[in-house]
Protein backbone atom coordinates (compact mmCIF):
# COMPACT_ATOMS: atom_id res chain seq x y z
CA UNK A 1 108.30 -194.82 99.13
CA UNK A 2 110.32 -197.79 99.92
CA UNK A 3 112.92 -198.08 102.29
CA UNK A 4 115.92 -200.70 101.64
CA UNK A 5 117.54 -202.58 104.33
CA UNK A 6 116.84 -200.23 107.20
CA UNK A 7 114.96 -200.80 110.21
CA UNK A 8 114.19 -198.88 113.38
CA UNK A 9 114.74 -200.21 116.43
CA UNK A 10 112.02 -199.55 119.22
CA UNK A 11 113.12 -196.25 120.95
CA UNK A 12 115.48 -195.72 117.99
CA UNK A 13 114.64 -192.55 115.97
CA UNK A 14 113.95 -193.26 112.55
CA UNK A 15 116.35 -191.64 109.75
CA UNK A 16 114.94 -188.50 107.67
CA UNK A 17 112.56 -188.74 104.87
CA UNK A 18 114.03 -189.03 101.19
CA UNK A 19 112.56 -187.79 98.05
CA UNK A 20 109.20 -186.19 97.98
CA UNK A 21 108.79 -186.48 101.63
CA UNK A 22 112.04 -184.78 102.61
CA UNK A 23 110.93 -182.18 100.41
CA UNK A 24 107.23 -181.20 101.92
CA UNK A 25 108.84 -182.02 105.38
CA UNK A 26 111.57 -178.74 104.65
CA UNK A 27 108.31 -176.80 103.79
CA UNK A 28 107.05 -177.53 106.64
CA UNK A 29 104.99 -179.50 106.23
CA UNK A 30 103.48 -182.46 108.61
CA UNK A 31 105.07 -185.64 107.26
CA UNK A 32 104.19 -189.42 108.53
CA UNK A 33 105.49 -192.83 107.83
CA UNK A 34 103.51 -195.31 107.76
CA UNK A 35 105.70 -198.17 108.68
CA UNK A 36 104.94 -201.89 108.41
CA UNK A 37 102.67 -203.16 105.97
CA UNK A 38 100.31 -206.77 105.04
CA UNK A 39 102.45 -206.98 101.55
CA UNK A 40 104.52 -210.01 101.54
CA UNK A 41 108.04 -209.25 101.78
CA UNK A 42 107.84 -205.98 104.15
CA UNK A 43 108.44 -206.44 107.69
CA UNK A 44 107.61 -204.02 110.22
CA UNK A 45 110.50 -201.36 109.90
CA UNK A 46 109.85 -201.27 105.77
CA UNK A 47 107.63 -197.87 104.87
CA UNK A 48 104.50 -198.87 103.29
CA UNK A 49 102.85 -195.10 102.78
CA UNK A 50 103.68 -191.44 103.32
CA UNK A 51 100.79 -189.11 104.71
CA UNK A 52 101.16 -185.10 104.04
CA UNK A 53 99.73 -182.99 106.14
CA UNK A 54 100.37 -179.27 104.91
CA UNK A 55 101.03 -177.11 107.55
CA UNK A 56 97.89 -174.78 108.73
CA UNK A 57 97.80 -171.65 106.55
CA UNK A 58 99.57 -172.53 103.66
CA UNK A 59 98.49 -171.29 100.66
CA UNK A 60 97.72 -172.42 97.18
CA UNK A 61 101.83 -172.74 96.36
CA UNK A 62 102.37 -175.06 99.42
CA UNK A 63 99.34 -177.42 97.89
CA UNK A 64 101.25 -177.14 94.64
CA UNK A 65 104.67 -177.84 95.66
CA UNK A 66 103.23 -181.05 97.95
CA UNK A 67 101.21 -182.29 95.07
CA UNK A 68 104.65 -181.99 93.04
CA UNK A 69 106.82 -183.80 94.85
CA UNK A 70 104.74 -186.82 95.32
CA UNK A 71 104.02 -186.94 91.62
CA UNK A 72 108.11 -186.88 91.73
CA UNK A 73 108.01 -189.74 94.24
CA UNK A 74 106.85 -191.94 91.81
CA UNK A 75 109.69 -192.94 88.65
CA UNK A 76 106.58 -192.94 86.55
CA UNK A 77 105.25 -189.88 87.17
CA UNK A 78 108.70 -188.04 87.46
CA UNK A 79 109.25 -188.78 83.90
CA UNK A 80 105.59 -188.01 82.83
CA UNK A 81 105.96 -184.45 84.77
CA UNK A 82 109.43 -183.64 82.83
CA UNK A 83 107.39 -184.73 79.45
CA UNK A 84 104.19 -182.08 80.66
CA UNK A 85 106.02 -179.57 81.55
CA UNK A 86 108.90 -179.41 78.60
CA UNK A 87 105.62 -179.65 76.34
CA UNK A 88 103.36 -176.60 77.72
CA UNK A 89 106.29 -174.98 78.10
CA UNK A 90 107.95 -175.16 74.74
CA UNK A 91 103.87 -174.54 73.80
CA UNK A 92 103.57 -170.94 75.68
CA UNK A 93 107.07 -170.22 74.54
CA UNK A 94 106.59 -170.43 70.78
CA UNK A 95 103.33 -168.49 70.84
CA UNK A 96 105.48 -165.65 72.69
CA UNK A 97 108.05 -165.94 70.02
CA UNK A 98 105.38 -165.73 67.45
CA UNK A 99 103.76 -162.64 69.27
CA UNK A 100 107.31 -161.18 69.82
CA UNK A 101 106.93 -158.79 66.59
CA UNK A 102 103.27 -157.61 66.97
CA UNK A 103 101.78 -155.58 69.79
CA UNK A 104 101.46 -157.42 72.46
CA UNK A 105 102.83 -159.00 75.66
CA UNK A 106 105.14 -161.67 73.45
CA UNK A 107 108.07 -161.33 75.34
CA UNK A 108 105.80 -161.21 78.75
CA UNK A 109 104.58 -164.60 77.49
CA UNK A 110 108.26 -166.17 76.73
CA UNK A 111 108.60 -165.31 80.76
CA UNK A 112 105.78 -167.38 81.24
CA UNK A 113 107.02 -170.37 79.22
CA UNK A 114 110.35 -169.70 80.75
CA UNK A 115 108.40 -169.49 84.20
CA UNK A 116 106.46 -173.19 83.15
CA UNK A 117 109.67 -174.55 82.57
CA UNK A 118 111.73 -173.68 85.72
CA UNK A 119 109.39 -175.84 87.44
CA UNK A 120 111.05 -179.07 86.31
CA UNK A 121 113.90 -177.26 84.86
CA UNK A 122 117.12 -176.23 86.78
CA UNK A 123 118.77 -174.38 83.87
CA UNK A 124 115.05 -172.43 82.88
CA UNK A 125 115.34 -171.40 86.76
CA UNK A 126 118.58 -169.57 86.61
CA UNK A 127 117.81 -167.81 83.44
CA UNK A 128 115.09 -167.21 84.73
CA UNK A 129 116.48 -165.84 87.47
CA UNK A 130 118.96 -163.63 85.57
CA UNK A 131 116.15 -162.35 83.48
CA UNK A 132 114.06 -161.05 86.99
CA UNK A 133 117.07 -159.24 88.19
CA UNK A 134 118.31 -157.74 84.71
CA UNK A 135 114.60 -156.47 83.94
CA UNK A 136 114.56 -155.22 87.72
CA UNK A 137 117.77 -153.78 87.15
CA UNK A 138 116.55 -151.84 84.15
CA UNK A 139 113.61 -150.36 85.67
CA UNK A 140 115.35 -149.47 88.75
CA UNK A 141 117.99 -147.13 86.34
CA UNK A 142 114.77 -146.39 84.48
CA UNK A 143 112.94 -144.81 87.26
CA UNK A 144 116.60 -142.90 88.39
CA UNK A 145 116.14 -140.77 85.62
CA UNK A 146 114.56 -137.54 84.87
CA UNK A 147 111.02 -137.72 83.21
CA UNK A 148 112.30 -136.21 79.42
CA UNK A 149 114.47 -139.17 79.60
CA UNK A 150 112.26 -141.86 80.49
CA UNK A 151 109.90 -140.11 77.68
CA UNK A 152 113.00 -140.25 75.27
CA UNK A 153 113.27 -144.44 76.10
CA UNK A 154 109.28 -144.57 75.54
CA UNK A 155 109.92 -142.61 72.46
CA UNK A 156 112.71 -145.07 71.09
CA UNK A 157 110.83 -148.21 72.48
CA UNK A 158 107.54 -147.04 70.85
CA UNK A 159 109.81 -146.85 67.68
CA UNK A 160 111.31 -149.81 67.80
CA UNK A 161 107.74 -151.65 68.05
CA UNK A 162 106.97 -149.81 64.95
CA UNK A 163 109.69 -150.56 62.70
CA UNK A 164 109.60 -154.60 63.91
CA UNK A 165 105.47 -154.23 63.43
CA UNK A 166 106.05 -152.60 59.66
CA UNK A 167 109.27 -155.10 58.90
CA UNK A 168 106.39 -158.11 60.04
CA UNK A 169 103.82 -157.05 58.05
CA UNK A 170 106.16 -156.30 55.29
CA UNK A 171 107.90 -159.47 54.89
CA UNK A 172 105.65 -161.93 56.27
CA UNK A 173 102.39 -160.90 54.94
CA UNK A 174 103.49 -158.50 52.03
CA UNK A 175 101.97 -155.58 52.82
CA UNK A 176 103.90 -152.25 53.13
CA UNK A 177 102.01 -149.97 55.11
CA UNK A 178 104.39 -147.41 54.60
CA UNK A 179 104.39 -147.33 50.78
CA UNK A 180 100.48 -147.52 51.05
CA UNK A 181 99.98 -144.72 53.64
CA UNK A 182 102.46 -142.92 51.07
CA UNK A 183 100.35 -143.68 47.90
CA UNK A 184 96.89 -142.67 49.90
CA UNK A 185 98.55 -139.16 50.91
CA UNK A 186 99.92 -138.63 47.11
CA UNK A 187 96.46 -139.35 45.70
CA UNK A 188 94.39 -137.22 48.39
């Protein structure tokens, strides 16, 4: 991190970190800055390095976010982190689309993709976002209802895997289960 045209004064407090050590400084995290280095063209109120300390007790997420934002502190590796994530991302999200009509967590792993995303991403965030509170929504009006109704929506979602698992098979491999499993109970 490199500071432009501002010095501090002995006594003077020195102004707020910017970028990736404003960041782990709002998580609370220990932030120092080192000031005054041997390159040529830094005098003593220029910041030559920033030291992270996370704070005692955090977790695996506070290591994460830290390592984050100083791989954002650098232009280079901002761009290279957009470029990672937008790739696994898009990866995890077409093998949920592709899972989408079999069995299967395929829309659980579109979340995930989604979730990959919203790390770099502000508009993955909010849909992400609106996706946590509509599904929470949903299962809060499931679980309001009385048990032959949620057996009726496990009925009619069992149903609906089903017909999207027959239509599949149907028209992406050719094969008709139902018109087989037809023909085998005509014949037997």
């Amino acid at each position: 991190m490199v500071a432009t045209g501002s010095s501090v004064e002995p006594g003077a407090t020195a102004d707020p970190p910017k970028g990736a050590a404003g960041a782990a400084e709002r998580r609370g995290c220990e932030v120092s800055v080192e000031r005054g280095g041997r390159g040529a063209g830094e005098g003593p109120g220029d910041v030559s390095g920033v030291a992270v300390e996370p704070r005692p007790g955090g977790g695996w997420r506070e290591r994460v976010h830290t390592t984050l934002d100083l791989i954002r502190a650098n232009p280079t590796g901002r761009i290279t982190l957009k470029i990672v994530i937008a790739v696994v991302g898009a990866i995890v999200v077409t093998v949920g689309i592709a899972l989408i009509p079999l069995p299967g967590p395929g829309w659980l792993i579109v979340i995930a993709g989604l979730g990959i995303w919203a790390v770099e991403f502000i508009w993955a965030r909010r849909l992400l976002t609106f996706t946590r509170r509509n599904v929470q929504a949903w299962t809060r009006w499931v679980l309001r209802q009385s048990l032959p109704v949620r057996f009726l929506l496990g009925a009619v979602g069992l149903v609906f895997v089903a017909v999207v698992l027959w239509l599949s098979l149907k028209y992406s491999l050719g094969i008709d289960v139902v018109a087989r499993a037809l023909h085998y109970l005509a014949t037997h």
